[in-house]
Protein backbone atom coordinates (compact mmCIF):
# COMPACT_ATOMS: atom_id res chain seq x y z
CA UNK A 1 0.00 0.00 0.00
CA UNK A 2 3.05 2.20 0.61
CA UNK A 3 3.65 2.07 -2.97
CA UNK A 4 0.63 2.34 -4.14
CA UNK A 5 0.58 6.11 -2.02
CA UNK A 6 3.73 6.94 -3.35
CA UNK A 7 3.12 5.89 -7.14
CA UNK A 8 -0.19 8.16 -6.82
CA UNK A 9 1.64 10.93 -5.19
CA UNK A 10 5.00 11.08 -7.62
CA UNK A 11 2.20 11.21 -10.92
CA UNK A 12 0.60 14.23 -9.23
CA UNK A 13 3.20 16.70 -7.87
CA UNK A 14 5.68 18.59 -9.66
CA UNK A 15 8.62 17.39 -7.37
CA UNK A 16 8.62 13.97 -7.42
CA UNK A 17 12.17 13.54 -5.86
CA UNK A 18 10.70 15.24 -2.81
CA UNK A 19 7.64 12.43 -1.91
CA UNK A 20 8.28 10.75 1.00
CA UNK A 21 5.97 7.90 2.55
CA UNK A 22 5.67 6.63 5.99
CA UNK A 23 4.57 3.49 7.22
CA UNK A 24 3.70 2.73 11.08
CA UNK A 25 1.68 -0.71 12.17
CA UNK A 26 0.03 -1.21 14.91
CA UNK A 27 -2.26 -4.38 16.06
CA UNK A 28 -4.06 -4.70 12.99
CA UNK A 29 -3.93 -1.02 11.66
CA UNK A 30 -1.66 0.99 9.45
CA UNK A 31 -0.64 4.48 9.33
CA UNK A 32 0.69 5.96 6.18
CA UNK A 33 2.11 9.19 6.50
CA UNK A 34 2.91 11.48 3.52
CA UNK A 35 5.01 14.12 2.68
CA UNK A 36 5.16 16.34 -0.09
CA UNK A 37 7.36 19.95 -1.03
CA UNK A 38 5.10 22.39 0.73
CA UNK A 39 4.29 24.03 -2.78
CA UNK A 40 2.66 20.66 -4.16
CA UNK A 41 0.38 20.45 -0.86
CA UNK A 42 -2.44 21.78 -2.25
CA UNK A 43 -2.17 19.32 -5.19
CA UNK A 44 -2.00 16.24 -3.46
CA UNK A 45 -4.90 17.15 -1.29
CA UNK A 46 -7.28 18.62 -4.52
CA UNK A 47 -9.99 21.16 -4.42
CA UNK A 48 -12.06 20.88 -1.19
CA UNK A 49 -10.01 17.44 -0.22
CA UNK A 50 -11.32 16.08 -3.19
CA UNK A 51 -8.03 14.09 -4.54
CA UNK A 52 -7.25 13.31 -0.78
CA UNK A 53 -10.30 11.63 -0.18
CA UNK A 54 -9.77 9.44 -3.54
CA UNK A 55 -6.65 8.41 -1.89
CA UNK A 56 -7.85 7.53 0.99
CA UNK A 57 -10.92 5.30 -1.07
CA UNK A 58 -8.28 3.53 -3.16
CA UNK A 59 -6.54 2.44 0.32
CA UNK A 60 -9.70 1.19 1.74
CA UNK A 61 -10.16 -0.71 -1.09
CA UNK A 62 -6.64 -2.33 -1.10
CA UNK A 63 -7.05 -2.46 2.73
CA UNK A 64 -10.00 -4.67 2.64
CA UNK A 65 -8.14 -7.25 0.14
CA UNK A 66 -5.40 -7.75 2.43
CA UNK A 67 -8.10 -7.74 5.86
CA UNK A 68 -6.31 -4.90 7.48
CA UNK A 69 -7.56 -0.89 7.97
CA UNK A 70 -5.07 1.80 6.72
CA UNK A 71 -5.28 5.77 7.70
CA UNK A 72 -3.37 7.90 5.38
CA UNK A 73 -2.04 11.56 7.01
CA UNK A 74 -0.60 14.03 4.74
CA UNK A 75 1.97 16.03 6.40
């Protein structure tokens, strides 16, 4: 899933080299934390969360396959 938030990530900002991505697990959760140039910010999370949110859907959906929940913080 770590990939997955980083492959999405890379396509949408305009400094790729400067995407980092997170991963904490706890007991049966994960934490993804990313982090972007502070001028690409506003890209990754879209107009009114929009591209955020579609993020976060896509991990749900890969979550469920693998029976796990995922959280995704953008830094």
């Amino acid at each position: 899933m770590k990939e997955l938030v980083e492959y999405i990530a890379k396509s949408i900002v305009t400094a790729p080299e400067a995407v980092r991505v997170s991963e904490e697990n706890t007991a049966n959760n994960i934490i993804l934390k990313l982090e972007v140039a502070p001028e690409d910010r506003g890209r990754v999370i879209g107009k009114q969360g929009r591209v955020a949110q579609a993020m976060r859907t896509l991990l749900r959906v890969a979550a469920v396959r693998e029976g796990t929940r995922v959280q995704l913080e953008i830094l």
